[in-house]
N, C-alpha and C. Protein backbone atom coordinates (compact mmCIF):
# COMPACT_ATOMS: atom_id res chain seq x y z
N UNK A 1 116.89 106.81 61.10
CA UNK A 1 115.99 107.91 60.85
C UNK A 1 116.75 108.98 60.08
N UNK A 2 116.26 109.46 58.96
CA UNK A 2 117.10 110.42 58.07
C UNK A 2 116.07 111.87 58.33
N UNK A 3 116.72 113.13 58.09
CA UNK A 3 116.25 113.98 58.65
C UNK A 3 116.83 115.15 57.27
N UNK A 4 115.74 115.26 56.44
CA UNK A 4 115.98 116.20 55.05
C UNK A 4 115.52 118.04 55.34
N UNK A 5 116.75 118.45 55.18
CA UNK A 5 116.60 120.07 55.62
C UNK A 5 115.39 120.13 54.15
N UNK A 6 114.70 121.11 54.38
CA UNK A 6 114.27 121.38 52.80
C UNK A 6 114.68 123.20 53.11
N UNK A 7 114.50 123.35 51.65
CA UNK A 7 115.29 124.88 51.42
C UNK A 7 113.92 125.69 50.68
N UNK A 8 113.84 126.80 51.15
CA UNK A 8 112.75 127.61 50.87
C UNK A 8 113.25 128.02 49.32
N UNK A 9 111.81 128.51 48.38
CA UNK A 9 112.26 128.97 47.61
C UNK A 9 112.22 130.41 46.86
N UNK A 10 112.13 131.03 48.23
CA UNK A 10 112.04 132.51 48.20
C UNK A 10 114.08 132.80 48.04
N UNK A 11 114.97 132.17 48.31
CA UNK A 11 116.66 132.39 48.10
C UNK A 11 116.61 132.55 49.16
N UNK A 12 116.20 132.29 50.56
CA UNK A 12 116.48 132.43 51.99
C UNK A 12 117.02 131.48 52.49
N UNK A 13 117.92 130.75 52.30
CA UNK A 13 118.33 129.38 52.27
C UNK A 13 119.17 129.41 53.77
N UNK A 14 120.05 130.26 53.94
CA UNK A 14 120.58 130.63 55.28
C UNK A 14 120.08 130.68 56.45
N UNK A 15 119.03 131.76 56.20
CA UNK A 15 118.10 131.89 57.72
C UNK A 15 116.73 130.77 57.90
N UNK A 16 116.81 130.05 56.71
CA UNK A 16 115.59 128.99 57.02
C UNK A 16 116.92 127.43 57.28
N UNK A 17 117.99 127.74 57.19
CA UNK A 17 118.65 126.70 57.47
C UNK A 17 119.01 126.39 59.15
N UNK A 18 119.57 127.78 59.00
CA UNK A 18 119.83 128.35 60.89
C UNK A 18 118.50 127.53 61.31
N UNK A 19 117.16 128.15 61.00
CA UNK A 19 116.23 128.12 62.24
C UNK A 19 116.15 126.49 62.52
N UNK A 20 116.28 125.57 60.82
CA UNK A 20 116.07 123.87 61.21
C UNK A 20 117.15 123.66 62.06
N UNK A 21 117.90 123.88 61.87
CA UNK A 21 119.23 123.56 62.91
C UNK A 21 119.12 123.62 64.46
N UNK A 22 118.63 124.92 63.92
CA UNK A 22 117.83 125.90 65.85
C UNK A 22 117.10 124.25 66.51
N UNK A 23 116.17 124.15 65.42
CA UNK A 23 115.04 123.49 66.22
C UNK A 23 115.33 121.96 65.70
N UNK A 24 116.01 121.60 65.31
CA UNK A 24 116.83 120.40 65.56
C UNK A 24 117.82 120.03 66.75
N UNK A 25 117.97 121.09 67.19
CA UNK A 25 119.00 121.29 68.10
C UNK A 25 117.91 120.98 69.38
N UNK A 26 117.25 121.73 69.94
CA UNK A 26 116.17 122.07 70.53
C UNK A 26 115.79 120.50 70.84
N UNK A 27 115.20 119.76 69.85
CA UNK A 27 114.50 118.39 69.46
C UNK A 27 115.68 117.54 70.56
N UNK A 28 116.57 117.62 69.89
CA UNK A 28 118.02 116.32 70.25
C UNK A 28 118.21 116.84 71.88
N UNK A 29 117.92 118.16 72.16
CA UNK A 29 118.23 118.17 73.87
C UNK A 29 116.99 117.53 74.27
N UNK A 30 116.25 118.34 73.83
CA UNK A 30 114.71 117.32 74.51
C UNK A 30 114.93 115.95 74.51
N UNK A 31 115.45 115.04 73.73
CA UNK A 31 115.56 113.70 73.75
C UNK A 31 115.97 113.23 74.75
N UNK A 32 117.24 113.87 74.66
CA UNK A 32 118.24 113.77 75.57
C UNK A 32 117.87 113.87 77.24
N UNK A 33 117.31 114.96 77.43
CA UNK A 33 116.55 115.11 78.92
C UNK A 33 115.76 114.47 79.08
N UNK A 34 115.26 113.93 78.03
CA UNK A 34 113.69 112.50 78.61
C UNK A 34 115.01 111.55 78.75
N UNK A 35 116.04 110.86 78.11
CA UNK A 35 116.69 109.72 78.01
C UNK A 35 117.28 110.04 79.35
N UNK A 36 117.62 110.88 80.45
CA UNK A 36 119.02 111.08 81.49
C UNK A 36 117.13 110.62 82.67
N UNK A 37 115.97 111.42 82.55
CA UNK A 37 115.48 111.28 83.74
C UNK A 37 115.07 110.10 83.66
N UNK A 38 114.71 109.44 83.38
CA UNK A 38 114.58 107.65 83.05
C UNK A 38 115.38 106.81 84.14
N UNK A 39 116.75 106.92 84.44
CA UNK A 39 117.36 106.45 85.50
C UNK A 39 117.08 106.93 86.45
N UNK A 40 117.05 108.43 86.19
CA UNK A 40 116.66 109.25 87.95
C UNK A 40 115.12 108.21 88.64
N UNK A 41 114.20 108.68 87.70
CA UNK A 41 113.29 107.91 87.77
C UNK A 41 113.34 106.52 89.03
N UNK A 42 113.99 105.62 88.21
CA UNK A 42 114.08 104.18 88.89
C UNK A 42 115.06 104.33 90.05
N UNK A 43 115.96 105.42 90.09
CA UNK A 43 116.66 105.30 91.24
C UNK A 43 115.72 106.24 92.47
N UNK A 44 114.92 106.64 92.18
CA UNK A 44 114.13 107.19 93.36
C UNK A 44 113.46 106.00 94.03
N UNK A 45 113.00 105.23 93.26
CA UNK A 45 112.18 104.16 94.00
C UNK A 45 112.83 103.75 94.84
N UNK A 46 114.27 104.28 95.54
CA UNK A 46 115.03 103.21 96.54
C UNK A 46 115.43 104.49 97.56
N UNK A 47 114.42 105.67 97.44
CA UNK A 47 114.74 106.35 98.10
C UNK A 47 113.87 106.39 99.42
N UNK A 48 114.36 106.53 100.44
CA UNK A 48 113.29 106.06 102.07
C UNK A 48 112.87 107.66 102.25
N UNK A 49 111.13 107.65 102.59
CA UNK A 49 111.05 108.64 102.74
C UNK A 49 110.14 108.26 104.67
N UNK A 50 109.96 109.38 105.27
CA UNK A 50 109.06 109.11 106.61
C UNK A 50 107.83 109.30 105.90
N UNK A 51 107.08 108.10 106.65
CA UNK A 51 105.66 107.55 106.55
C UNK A 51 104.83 109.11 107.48
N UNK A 52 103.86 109.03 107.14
CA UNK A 52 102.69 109.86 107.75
C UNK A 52 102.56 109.15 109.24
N UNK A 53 102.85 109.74 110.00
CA UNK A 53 102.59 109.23 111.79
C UNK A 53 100.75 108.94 111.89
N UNK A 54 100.48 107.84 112.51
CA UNK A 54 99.06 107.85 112.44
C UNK A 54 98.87 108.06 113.91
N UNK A 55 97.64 108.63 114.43
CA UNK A 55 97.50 109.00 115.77
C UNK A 55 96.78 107.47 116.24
N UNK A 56 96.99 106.76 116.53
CA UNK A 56 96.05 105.35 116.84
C UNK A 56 95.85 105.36 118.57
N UNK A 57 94.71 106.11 118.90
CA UNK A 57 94.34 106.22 119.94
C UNK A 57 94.00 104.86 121.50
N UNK A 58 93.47 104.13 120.38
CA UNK A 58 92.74 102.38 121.07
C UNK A 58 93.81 101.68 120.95
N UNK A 59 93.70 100.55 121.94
CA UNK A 59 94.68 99.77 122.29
C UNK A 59 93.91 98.09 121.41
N UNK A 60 93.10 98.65 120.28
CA UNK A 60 92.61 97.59 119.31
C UNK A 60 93.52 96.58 119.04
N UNK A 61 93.33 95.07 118.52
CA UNK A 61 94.34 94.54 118.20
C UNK A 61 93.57 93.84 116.91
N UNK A 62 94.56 93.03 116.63
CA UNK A 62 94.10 92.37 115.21
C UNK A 62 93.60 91.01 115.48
N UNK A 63 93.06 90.51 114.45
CA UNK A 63 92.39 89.07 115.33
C UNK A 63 93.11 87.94 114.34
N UNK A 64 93.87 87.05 115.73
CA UNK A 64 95.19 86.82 115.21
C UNK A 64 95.06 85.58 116.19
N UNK A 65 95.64 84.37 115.60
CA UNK A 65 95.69 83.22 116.85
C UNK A 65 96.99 83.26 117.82
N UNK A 66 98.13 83.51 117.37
CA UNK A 66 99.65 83.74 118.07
C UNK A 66 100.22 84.89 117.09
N UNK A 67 99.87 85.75 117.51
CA UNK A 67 100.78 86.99 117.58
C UNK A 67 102.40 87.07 117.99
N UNK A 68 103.34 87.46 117.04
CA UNK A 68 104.19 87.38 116.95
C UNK A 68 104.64 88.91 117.83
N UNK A 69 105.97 87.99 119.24
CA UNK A 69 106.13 89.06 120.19
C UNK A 69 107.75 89.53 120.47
N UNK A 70 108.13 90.46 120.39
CA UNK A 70 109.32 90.73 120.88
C UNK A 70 109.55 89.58 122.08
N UNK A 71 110.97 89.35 121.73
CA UNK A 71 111.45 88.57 123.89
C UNK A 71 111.63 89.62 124.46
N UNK A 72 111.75 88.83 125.77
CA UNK A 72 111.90 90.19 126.93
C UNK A 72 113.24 90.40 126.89
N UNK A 73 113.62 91.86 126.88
CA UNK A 73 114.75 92.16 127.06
C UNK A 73 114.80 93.91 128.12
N UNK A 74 115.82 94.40 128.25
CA UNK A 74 115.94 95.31 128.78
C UNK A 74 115.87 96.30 128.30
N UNK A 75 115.27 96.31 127.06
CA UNK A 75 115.60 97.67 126.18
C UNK A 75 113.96 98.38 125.75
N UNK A 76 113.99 99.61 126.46
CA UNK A 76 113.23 100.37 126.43
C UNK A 76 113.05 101.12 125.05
N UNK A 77 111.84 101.88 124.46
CA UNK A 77 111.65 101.98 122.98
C UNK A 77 111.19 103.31 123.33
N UNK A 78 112.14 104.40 123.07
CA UNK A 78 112.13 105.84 123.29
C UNK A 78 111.05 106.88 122.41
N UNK A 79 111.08 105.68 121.25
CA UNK A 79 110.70 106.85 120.02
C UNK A 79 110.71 105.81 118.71
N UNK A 80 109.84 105.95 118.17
CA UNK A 80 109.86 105.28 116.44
C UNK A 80 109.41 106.17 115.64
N UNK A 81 110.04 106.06 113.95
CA UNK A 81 109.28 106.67 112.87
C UNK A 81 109.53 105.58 112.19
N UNK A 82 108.60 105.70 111.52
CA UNK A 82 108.63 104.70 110.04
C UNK A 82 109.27 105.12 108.83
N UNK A 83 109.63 104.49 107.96
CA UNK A 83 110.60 105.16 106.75
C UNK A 83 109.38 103.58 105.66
N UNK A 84 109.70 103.91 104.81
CA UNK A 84 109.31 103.11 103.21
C UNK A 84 109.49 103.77 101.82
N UNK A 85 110.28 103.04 101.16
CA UNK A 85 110.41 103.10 99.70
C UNK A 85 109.20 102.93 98.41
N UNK A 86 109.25 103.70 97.37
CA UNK A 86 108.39 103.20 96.46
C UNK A 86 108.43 101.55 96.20
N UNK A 87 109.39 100.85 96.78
CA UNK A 87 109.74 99.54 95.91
C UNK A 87 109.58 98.43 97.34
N UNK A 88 109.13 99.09 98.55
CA UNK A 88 108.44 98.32 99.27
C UNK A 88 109.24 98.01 100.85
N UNK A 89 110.37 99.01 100.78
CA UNK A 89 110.93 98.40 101.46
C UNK A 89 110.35 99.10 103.27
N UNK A 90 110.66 98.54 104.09
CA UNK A 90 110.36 99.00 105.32
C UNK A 90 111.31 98.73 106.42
N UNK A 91 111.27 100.54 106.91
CA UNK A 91 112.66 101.15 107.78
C UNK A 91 111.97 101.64 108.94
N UNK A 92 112.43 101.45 110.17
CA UNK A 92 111.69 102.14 110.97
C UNK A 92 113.41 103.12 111.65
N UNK A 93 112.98 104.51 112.09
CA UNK A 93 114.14 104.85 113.14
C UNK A 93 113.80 104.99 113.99
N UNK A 94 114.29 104.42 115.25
CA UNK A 94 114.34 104.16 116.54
C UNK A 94 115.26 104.79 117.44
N UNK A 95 114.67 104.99 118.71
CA UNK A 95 115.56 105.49 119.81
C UNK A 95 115.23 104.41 121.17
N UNK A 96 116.49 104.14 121.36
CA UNK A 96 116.19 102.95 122.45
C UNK A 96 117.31 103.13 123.57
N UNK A 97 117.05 102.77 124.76
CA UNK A 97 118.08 103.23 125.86
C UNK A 97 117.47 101.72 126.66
N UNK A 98 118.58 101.29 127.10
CA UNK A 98 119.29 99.69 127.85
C UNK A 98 118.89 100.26 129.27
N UNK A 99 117.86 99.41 129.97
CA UNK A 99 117.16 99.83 131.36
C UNK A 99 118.52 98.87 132.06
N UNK A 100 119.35 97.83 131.86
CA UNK A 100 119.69 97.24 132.68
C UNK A 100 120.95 97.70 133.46
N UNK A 101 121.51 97.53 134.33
CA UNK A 101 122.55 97.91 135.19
C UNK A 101 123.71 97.78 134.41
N UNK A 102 123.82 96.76 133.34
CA UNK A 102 125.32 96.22 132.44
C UNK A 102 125.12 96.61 130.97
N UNK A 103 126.11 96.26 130.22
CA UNK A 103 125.77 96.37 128.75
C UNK A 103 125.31 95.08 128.49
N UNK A 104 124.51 95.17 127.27
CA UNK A 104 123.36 94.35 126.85
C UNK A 104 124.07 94.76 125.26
N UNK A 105 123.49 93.43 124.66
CA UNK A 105 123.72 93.17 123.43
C UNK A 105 122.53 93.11 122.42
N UNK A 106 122.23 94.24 121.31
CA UNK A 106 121.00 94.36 120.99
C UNK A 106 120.84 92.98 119.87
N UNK A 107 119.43 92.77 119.71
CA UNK A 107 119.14 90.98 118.96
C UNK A 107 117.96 91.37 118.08
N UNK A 108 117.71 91.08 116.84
CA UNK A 108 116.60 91.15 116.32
C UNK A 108 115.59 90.86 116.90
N UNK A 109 115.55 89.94 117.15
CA UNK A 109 114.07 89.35 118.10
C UNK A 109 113.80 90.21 119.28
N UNK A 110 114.11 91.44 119.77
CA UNK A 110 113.92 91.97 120.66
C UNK A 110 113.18 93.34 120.39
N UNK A 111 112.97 93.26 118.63
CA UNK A 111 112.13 94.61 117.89
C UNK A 111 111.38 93.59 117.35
N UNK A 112 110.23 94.26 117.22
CA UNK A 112 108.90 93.79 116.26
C UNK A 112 107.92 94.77 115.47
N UNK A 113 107.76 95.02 114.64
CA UNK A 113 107.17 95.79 113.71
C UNK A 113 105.53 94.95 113.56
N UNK A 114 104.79 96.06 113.30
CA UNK A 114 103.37 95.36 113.03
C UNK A 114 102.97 96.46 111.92
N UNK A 115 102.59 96.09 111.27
CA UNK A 115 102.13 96.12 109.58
C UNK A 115 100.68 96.67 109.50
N UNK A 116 99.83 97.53 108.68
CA UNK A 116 98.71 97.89 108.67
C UNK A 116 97.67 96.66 108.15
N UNK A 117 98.13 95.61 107.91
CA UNK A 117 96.90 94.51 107.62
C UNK A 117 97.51 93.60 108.46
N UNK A 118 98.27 94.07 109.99
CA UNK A 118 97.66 92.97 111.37
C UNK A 118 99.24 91.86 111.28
N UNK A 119 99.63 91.96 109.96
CA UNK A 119 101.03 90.71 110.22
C UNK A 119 102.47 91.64 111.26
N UNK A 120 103.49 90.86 111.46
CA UNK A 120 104.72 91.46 112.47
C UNK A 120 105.82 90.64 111.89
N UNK A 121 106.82 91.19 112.15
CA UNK A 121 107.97 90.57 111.73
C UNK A 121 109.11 91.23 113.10
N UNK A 122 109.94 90.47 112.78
CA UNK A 122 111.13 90.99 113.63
C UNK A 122 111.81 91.83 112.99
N UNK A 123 112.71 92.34 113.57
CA UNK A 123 113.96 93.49 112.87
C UNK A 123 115.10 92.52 112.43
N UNK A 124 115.77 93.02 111.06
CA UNK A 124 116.37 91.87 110.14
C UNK A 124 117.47 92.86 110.44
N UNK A 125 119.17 91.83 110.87
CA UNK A 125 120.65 92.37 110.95
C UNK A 125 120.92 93.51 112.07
N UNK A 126 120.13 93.75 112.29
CA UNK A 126 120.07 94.64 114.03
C UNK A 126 121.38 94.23 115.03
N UNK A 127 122.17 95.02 115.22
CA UNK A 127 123.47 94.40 115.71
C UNK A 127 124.13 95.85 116.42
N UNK A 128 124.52 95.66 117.22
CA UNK A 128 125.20 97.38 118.60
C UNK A 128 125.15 96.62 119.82
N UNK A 129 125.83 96.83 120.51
CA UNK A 129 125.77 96.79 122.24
C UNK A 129 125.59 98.10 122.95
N UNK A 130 124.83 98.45 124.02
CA UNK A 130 124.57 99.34 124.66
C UNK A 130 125.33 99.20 126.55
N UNK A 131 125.92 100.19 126.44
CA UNK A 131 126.44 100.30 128.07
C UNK A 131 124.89 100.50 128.33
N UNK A 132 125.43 100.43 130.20
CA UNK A 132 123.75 100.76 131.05
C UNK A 132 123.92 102.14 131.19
N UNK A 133 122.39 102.11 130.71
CA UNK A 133 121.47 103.65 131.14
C UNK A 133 121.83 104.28 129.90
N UNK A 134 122.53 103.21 128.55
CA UNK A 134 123.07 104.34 127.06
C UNK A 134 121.69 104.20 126.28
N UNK A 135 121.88 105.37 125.31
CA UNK A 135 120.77 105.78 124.29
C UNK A 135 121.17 105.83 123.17
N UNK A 136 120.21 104.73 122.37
CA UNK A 136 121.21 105.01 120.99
C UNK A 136 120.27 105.25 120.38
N UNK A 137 120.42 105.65 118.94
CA UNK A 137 118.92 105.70 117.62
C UNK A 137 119.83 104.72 116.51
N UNK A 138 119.12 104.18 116.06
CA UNK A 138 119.56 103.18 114.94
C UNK A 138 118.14 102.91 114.06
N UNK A 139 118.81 102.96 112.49
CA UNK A 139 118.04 102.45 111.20
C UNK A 139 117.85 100.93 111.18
N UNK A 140 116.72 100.61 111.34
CA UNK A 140 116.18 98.99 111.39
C UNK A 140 115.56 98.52 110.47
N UNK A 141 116.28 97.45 109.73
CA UNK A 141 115.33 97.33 108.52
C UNK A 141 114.26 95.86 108.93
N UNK A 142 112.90 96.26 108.70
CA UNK A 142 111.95 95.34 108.68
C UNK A 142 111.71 93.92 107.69
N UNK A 143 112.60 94.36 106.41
CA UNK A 143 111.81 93.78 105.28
C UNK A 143 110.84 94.21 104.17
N UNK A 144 110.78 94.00 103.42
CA UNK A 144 110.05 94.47 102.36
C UNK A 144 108.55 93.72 102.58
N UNK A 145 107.77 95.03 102.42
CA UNK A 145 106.37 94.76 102.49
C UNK A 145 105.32 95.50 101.89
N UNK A 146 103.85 94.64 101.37
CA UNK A 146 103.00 95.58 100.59
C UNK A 146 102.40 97.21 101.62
N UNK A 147 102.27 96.59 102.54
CA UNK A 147 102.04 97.38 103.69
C UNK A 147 103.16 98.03 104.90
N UNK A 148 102.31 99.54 105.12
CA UNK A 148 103.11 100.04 106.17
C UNK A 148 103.34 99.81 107.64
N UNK A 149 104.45 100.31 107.98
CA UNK A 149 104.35 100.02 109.51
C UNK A 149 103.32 100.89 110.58
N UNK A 150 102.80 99.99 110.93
CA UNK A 150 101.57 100.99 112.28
C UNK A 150 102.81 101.20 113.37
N UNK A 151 103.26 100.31 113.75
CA UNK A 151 104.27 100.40 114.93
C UNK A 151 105.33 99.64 115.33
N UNK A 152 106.30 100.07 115.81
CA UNK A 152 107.27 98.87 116.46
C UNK A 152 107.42 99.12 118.00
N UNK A 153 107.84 98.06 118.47
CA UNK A 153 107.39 97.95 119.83
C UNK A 153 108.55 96.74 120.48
N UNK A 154 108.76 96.77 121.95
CA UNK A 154 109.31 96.29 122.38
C UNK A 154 108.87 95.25 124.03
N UNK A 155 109.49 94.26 124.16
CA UNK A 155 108.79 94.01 125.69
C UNK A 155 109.95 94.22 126.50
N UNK A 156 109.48 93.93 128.13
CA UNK A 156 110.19 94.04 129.08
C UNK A 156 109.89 93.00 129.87
């Protein structure tokens, strides 16, 4: 791309040169600031934000032939929020405290997430041991999904 100053022909050649310059200058930052937010851009999509808490009053369920269930374990489910990325991913944070007398070893299969169109998955790489009667909070990743988490949940 070639870029031709033109020169006035009143003999003002200076101050009509300055101002292309000015606003050449002007032009090339603008470029420049569209070209830097472009990455910002795509790197937000991997940023986890908290989901909107839904108040879900009914103990409704989804109509489902085998529902996918936490095992029984000793670990009580204090507290959840949901987390999700533009790019799909799904985080829940949790607070969980070990009902049993000993330390217990936490297992994926012992969290279950359920999804707003009725599917569940387990908690993926979930790994801590808990002394008895300890409380921990830990980031759980679900998996990537089109849909959000309604809830995670635990048995006993």
């Amino acid at each position: 791309m070639r870029l031709y100053l033109l020169t006035p022909r009143n003999g003002d050649n200076k101050a009509a040169n300055t101002r292309q310059r000015h606003h050449l200058l002007a032009c090339a930052v603008c470029a420049m600031a569209l070209g830097f937010t472009a990455p910002l851009h795509a790197e937000n999509s991997a940023v986890l934000r908290f989901d909107t808490p839904l108040a879900i009053t009914n103990n409704a369920d989804f109509d489902r032939d085998n529902p996918l269930e936490p095992d029984s374990s000793s670990f009580i489910l204090l507290d959840a929020s949901s987390l999700s990325s533009d790019s799909g991913e799904r985080w829940a944070l949790v607070s969980l405290r070990n009902d049993a007398g000993g330390q217990r070893i936490l297992r994926d299969d012992y969290l279950v997430a359920e999804f707003a169109n009725g599917d569940r998955r387990h908690a993926s790489n979930l790994e801590g041991s808990f002394a008895a009667a300890e409380q921990q909070r830990k980031m759980v990743f679900f998996g990537y999904h089109r849909f959000p988490i309604l809830r995670v949940f635990t048995q006993q």
